[in-house]
C-alpha atoms as a PDB file:
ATOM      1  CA  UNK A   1     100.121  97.032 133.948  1.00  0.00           C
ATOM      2  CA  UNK A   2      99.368  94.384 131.369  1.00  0.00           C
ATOM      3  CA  UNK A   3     102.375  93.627 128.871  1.00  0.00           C
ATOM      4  CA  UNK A   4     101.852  92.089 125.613  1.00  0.00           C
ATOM      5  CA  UNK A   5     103.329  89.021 126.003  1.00  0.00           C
ATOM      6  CA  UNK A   6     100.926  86.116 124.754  1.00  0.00           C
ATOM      7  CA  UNK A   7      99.249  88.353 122.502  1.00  0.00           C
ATOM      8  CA  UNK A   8      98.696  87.551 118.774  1.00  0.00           C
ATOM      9  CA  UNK A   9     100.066  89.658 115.949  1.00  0.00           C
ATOM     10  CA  UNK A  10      96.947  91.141 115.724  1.00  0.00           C
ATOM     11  CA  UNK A  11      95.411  92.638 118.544  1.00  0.00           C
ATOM     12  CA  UNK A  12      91.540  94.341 119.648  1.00  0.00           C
ATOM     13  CA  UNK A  13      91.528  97.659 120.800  1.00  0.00           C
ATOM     14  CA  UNK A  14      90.350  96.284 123.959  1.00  0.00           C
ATOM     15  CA  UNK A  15      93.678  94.672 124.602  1.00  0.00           C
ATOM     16  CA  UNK A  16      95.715  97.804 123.322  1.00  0.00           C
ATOM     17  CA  UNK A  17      93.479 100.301 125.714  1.00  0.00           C
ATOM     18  CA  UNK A  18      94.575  98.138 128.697  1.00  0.00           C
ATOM     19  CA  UNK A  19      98.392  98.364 127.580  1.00  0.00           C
ATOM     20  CA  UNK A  20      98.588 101.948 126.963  1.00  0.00           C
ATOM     21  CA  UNK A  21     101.302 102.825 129.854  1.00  0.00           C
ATOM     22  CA  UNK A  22     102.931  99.715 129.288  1.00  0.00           C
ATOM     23  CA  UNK A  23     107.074 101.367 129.037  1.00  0.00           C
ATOM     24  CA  UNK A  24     107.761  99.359 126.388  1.00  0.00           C
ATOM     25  CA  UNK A  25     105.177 100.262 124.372  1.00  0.00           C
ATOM     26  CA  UNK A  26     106.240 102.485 120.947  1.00  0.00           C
ATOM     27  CA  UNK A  27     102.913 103.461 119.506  1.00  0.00           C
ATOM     28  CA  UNK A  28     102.526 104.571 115.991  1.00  0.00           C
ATOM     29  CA  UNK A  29      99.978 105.951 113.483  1.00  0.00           C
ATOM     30  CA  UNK A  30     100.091 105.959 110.174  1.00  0.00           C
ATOM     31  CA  UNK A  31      96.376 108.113 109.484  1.00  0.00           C
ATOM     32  CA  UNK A  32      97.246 111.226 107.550  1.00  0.00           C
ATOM     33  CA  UNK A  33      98.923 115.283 109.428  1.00  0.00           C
ATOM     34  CA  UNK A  34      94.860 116.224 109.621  1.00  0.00           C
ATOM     35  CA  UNK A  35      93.705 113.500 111.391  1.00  0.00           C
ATOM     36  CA  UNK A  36      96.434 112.563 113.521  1.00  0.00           C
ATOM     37  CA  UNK A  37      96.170 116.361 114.702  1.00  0.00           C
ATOM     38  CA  UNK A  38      92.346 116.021 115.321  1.00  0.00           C
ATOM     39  CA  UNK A  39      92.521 112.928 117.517  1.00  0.00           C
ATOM     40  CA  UNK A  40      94.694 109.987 117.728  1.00  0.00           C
ATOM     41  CA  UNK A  41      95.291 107.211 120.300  1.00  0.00           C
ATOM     42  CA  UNK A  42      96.978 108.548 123.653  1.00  0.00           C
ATOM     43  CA  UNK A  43     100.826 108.614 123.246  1.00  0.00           C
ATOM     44  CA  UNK A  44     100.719 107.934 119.716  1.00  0.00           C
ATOM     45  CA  UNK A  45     103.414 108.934 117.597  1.00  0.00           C
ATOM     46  CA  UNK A  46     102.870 110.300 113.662  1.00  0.00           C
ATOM     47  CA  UNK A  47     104.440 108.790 111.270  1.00  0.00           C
ATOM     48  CA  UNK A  48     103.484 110.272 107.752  1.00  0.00           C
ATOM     49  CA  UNK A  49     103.185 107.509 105.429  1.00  0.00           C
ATOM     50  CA  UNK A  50     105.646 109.011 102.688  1.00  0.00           C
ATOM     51  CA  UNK A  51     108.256 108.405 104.942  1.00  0.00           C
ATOM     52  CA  UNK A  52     108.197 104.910 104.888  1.00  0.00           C
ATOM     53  CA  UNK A  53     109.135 105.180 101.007  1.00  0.00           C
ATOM     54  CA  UNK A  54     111.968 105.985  98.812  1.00  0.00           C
ATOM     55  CA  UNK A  55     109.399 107.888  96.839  1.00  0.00           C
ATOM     56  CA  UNK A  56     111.850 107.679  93.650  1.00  0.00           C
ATOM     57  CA  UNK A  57     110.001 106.844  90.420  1.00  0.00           C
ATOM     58  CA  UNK A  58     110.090 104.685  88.962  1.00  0.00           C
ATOM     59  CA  UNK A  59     109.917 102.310  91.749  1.00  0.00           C
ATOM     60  CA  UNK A  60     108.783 104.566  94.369  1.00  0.00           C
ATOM     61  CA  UNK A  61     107.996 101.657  97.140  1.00  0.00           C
ATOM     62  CA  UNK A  62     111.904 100.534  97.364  1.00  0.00           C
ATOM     63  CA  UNK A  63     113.194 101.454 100.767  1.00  0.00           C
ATOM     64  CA  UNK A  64     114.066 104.932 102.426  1.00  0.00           C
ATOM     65  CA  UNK A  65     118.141 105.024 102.669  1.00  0.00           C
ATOM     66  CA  UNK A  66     119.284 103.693 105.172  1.00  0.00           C
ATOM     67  CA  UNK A  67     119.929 107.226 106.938  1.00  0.00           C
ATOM     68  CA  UNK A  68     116.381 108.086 106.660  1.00  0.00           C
ATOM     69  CA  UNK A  69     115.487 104.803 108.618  1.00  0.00           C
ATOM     70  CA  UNK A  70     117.749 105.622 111.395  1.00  0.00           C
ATOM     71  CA  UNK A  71     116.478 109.122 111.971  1.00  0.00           C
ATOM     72  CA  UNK A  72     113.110 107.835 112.138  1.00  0.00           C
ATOM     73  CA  UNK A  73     113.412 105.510 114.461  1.00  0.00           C
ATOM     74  CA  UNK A  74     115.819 107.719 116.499  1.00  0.00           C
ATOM     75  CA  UNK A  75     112.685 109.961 116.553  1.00  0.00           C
ATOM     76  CA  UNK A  76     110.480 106.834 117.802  1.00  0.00           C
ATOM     77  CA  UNK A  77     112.422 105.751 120.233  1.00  0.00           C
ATOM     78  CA  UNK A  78     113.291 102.602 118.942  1.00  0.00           C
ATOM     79  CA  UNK A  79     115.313 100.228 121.437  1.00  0.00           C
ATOM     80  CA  UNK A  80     115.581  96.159 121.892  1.00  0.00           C
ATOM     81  CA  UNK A  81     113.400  96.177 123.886  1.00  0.00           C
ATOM     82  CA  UNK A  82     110.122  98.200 121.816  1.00  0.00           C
ATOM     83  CA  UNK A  83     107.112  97.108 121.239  1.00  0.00           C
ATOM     84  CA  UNK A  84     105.566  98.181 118.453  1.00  0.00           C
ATOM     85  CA  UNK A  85     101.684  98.781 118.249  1.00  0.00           C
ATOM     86  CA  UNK A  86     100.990 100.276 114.688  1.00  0.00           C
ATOM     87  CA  UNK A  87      97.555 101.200 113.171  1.00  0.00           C
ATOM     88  CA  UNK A  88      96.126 103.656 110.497  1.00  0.00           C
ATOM     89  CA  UNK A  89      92.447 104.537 109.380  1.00  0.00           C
ATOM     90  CA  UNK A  90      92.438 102.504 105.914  1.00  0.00           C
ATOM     91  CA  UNK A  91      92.438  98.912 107.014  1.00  0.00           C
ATOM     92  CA  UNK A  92      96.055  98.312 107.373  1.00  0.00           C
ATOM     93  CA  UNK A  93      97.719  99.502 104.487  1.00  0.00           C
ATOM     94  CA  UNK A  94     100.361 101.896 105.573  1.00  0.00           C
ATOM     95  CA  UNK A  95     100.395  99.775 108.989  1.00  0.00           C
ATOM     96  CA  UNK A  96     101.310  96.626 107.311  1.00  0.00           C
ATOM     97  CA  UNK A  97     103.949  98.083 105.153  1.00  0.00           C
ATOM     98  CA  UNK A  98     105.412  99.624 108.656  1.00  0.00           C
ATOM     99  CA  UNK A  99     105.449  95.895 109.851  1.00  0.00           C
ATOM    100  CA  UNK A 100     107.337  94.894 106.719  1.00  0.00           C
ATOM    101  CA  UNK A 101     110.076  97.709 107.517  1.00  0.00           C
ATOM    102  CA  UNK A 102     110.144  96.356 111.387  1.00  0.00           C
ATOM    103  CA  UNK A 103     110.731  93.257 109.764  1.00  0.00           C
ATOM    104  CA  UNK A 104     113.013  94.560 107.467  1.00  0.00           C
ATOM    105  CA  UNK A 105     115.290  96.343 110.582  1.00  0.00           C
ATOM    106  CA  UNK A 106     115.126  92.940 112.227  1.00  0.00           C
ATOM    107  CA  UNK A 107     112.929  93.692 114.829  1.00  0.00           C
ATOM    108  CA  UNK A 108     110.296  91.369 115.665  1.00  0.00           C
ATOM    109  CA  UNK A 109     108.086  92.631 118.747  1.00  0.00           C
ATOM    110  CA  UNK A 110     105.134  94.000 116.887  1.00  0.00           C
ATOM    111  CA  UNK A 111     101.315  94.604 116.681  1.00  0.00           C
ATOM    112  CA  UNK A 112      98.672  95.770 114.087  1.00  0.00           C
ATOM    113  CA  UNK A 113      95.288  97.123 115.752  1.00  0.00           C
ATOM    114  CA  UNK A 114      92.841  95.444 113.920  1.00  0.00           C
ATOM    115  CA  UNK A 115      90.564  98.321 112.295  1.00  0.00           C
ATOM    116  CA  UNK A 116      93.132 100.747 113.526  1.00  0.00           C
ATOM    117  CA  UNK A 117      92.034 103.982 114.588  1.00  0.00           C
ATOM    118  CA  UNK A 118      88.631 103.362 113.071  1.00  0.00           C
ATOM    119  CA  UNK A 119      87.878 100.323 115.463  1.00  0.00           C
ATOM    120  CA  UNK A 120      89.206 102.470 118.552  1.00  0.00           C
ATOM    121  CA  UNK A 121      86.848 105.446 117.871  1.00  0.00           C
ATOM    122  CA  UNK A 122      84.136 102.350 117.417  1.00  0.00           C
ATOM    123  CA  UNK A 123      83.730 101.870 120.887  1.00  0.00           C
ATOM    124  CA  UNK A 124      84.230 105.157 122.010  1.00  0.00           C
ATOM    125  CA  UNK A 125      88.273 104.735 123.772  1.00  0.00           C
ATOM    126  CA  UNK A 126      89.672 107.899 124.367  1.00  0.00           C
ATOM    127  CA  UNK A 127      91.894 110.598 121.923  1.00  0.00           C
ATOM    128  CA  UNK A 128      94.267 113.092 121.992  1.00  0.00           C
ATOM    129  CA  UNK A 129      95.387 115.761 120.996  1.00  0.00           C
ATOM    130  CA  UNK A 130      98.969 115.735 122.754  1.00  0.00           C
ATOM    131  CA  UNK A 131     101.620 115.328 120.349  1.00  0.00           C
ATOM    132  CA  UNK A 132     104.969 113.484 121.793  1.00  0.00           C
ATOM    133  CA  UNK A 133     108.106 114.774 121.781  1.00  0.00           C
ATOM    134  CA  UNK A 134     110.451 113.291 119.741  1.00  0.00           C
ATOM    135  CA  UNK A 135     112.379 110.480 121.369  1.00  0.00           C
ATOM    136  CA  UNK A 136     116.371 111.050 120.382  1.00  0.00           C
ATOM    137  CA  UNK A 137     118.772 111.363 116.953  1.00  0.00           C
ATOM    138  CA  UNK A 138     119.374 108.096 114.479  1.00  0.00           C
ATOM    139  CA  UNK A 139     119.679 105.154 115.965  1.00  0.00           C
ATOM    140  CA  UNK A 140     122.178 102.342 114.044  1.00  0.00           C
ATOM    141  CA  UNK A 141     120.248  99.813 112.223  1.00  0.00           C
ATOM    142  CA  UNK A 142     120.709  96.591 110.504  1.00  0.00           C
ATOM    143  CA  UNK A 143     119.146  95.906 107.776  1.00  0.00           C
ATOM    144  CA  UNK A 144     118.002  92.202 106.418  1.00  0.00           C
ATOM    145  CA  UNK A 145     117.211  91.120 102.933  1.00  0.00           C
ATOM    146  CA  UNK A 146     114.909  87.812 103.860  1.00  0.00           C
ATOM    147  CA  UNK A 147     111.387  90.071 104.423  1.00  0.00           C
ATOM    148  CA  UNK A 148     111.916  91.697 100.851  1.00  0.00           C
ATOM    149  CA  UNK A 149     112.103  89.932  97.122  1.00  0.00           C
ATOM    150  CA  UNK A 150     113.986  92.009  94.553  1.00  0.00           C
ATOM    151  CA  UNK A 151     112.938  91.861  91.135  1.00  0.00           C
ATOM    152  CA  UNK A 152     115.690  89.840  90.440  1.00  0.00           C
ATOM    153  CA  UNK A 153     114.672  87.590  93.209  1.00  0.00           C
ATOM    154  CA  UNK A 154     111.095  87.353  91.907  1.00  0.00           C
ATOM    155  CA  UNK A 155     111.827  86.645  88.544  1.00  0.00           C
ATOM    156  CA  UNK A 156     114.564  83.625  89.339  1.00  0.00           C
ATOM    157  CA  UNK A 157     111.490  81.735  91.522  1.00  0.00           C
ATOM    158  CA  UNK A 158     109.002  82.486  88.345  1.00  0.00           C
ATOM    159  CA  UNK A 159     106.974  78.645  87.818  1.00  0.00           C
ATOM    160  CA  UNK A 160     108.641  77.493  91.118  1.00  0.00           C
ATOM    161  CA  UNK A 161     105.873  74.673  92.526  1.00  0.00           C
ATOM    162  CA  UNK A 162     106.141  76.339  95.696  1.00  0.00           C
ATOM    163  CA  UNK A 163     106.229  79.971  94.753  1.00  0.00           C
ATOM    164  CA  UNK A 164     102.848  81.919  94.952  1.00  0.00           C
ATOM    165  CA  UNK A 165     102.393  85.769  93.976  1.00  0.00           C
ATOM    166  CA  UNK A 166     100.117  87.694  95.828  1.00  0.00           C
ATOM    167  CA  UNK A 167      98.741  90.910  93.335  1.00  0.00           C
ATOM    168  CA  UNK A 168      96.935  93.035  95.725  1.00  0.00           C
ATOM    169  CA  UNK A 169      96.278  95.807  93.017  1.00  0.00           C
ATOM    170  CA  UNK A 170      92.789  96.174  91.512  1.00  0.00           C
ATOM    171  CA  UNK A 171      91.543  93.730  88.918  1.00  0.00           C
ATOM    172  CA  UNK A 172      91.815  96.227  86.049  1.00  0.00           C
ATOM    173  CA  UNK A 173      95.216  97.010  86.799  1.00  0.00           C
ATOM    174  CA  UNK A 174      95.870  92.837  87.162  1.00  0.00           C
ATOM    175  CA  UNK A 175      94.259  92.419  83.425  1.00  0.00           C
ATOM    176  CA  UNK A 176      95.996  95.363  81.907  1.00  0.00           C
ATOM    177  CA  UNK A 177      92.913  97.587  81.258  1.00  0.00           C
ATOM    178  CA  UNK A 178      94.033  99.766  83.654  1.00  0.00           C
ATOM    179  CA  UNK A 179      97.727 101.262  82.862  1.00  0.00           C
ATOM    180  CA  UNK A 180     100.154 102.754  85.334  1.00  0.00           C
ATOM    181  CA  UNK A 181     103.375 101.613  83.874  1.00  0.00           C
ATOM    182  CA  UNK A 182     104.977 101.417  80.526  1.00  0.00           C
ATOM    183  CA  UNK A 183     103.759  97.395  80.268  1.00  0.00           C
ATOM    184  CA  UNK A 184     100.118  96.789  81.397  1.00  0.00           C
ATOM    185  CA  UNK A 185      99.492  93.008  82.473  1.00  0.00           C
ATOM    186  CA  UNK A 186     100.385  91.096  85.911  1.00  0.00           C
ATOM    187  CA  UNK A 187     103.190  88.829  86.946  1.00  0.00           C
ATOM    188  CA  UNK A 188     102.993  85.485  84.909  1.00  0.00           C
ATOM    189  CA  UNK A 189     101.240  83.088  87.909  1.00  0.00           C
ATOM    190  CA  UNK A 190     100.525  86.052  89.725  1.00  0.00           C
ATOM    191  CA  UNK A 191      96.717  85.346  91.958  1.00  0.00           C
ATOM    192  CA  UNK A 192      94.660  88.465  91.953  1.00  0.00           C
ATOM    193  CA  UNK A 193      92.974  89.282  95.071  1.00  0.00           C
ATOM    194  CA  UNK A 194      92.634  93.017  95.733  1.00  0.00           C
ATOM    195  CA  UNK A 195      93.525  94.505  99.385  1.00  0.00           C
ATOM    196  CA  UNK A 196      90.383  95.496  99.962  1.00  0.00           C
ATOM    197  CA  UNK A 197      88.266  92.333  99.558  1.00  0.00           C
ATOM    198  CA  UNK A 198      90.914  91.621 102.833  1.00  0.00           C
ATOM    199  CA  UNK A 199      88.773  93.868 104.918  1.00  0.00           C
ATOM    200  CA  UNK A 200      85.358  93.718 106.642  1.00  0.00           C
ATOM    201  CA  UNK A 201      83.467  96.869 106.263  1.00  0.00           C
ATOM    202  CA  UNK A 202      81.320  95.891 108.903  1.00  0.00           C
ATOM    203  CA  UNK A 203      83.364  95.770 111.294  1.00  0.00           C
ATOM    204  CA  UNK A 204      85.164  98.758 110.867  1.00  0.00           C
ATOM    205  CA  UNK A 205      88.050  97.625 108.027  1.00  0.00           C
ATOM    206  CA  UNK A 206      89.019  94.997 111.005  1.00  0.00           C
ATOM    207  CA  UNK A 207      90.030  92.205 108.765  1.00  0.00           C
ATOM    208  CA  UNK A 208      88.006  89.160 107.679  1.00  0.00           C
ATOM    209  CA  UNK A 209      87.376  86.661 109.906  1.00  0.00           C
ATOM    210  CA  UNK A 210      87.203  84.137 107.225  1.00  0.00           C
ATOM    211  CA  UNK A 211      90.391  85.274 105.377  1.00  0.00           C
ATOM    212  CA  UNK A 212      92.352  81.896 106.132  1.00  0.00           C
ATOM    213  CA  UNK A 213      89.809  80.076 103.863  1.00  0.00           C
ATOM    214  CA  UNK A 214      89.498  82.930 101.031  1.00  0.00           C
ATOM    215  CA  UNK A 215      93.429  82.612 100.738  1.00  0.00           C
ATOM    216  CA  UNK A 216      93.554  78.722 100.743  1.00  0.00           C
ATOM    217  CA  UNK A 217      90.843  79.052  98.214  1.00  0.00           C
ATOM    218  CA  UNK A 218      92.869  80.888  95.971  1.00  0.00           C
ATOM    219  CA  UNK A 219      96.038  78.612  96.131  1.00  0.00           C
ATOM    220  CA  UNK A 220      97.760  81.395  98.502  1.00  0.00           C
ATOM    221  CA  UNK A 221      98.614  78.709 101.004  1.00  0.00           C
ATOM    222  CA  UNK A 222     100.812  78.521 103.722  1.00  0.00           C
ATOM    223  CA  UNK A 223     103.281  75.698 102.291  1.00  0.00           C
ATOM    224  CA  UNK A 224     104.416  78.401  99.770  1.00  0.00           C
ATOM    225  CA  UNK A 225     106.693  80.943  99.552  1.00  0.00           C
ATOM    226  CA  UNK A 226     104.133  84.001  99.208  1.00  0.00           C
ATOM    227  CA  UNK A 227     105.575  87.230  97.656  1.00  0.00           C
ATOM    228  CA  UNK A 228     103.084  90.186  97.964  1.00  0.00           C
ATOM    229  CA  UNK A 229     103.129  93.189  95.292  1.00  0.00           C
ATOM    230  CA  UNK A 230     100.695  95.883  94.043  1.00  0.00           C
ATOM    231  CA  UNK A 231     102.371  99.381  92.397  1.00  0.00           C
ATOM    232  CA  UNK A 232     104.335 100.394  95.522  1.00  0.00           C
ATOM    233  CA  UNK A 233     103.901  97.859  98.302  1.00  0.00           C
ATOM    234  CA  UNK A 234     101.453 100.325 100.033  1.00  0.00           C
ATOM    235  CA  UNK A 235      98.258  98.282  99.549  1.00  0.00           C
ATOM    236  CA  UNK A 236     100.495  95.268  99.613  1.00  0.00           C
ATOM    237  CA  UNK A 237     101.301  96.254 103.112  1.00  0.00           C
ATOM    238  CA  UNK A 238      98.378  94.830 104.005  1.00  0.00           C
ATOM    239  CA  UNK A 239      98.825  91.650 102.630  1.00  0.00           C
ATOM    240  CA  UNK A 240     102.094  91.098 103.956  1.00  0.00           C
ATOM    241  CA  UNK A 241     100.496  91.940 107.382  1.00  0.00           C
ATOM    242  CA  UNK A 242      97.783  88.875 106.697  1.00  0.00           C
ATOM    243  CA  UNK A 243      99.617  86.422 105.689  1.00  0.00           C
ATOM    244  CA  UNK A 244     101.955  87.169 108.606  1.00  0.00           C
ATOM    245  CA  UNK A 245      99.399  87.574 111.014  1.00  0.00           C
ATOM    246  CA  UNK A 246      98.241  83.629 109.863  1.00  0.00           C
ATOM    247  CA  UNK A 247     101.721  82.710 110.641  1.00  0.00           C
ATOM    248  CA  UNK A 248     102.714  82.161 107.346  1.00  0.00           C
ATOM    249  CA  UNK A 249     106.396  80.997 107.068  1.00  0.00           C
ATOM    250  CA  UNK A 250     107.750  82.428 104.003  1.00  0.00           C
ATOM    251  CA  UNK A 251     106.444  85.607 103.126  1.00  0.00           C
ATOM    252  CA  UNK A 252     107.990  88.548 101.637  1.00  0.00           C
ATOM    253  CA  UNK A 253     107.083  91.612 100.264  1.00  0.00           C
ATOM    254  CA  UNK A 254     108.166  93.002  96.530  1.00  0.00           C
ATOM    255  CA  UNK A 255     108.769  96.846  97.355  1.00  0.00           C
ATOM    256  CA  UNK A 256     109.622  97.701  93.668  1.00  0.00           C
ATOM    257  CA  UNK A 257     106.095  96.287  92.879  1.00  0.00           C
ATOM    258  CA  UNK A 258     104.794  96.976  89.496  1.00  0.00           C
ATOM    259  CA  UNK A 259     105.582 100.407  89.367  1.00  0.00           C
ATOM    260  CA  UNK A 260     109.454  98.577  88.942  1.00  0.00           C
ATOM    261  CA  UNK A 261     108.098  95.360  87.214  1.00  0.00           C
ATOM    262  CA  UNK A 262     105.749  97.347  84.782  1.00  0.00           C
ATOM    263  CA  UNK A 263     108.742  99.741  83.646  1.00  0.00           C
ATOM    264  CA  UNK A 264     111.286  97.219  83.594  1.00  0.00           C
ATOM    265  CA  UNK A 265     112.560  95.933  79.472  1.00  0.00           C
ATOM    266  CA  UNK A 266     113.645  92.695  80.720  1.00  0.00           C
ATOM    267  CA  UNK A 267     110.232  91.746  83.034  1.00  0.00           C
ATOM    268  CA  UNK A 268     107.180  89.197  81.467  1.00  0.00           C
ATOM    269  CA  UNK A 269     104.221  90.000  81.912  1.00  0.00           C
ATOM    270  CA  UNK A 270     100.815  87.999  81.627  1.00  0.00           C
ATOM    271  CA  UNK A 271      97.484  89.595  80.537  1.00  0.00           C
END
């Protein structure tokens, strides 16, 4: 049996489909209760989305306690040893944000299926319907701040020459014409470039094959600190997950995302 060992962040669902009994594997999808119950990858283990947020307005994208983490990855299994293959069915959303929390527990043996569950039903690799038993009770965790940038954090780097900020909402939410908080706008600096332009519909929400040069084009560059946002650091998930997976050295994701910023008296905002 193969083990992953060489293998990029992200990975084809070729390479996955020849790794499915590896023991170390933890394998985890992030679709929705309906479609994980319809068909997911072999030995697959649900992990509804909501559960990887606090879910608390008015910041709803902060964190789960620290309880809630442990029992959740008591349930997975987790161990030293793991490795993590995550995927959902919307391009790497929810999967990304998963890879943020792995980060964010200090565990760094991970994969994203590129296209997810989409890309695996593509070329016709097997489902199930079998749904694991869960693996044990909490597990202790650690947690570390360096993968996540409080607001406070965010707004001491604002006009930093090396800071870029990563808005992966939609552009009518970046100019303020569309309103979700109490202050409409974007973070002053802040480069707009919506998750979804990430993706290649073509290829089954796998992501862009020419995403290195979209980003560089847009001043999101790898000599900068990038800190990702959108209104709950679900879509920015994703884009945490890129500018990992282009080995990006200083990346970190804003969980309060606009949903805090937006809300918050003492935040600027740009329009």
């Amino acid at each position: 049996m193969p083990d992953f060992s060489g293998l990029a962040l992200v990975i084809e669902a070729a390479e996955l489909h020849a790794r499915l009994g590896n023991a170390n594997l933890i394998l985890v999808d992030l679709t929705s209760p309906a479609r994980y119950a319809a068909g997911h990858i072999p030995g697959a283990r649900f992990v509804d989305p909501k559960r990887t947020q606090l879910g608390q307005p008015p910041a709803p994208g902060l964190l789960p306690s620290l309880a809630s983490l442990e029992a959740l990855f008591g349930e997975l299994g987790h161990n030293p040893d793991a490795v993590y293959v995550v995927y959902d069915d919307e391009g790497g959303g929810w999967a990304g944000r998963f890879i943020w929390m792995l980060d964010v527990i200090g565990h760094r043996r991970y994969h994203y299926l590129n296209g997810g569950v989409l890309a695996w039903d593509a070329q016709h690799l097997p489902l199930s319907q079998d749904v694991p038993a869960s693996a044990g009770g909490p597990v202790k965790l650690t947690l570390h701040d360096e993968p996540t940038a409080t607001r406070e954090y965010l707004q001491s780097r604002l006009g930093a020459a090396d800071l870029a900020v990563w808005d992966a909402r939609g552009p009518l939410e970046y100019s303020g014409e569309k309103a979700l908080a109490a202050k409409n706008g974007h973070v002053p600096g802040a480069v707009n470039f919506e998750w979804t332009a990430g993706m290649d519909p073509a290829r089954n929400l796998r992501i862009r094959e020419d995403i290195a040069d979209v980003l560089n084009d847009l001043g999101l560059t790898a000599d900068k600190e990038i800190i990702t946002h959108c209104q709950t650091h679900h879509r920015s998930g994703f884009t945490y997950l890129v500018a990992k997976s282009l080995g990006y050295p200083r990346v970190k994701g804003y969980a309060g995302s606009w949903g805090e910023w937006g809300n918050h008296p003492d935040t600027p905002v740009e329009v």
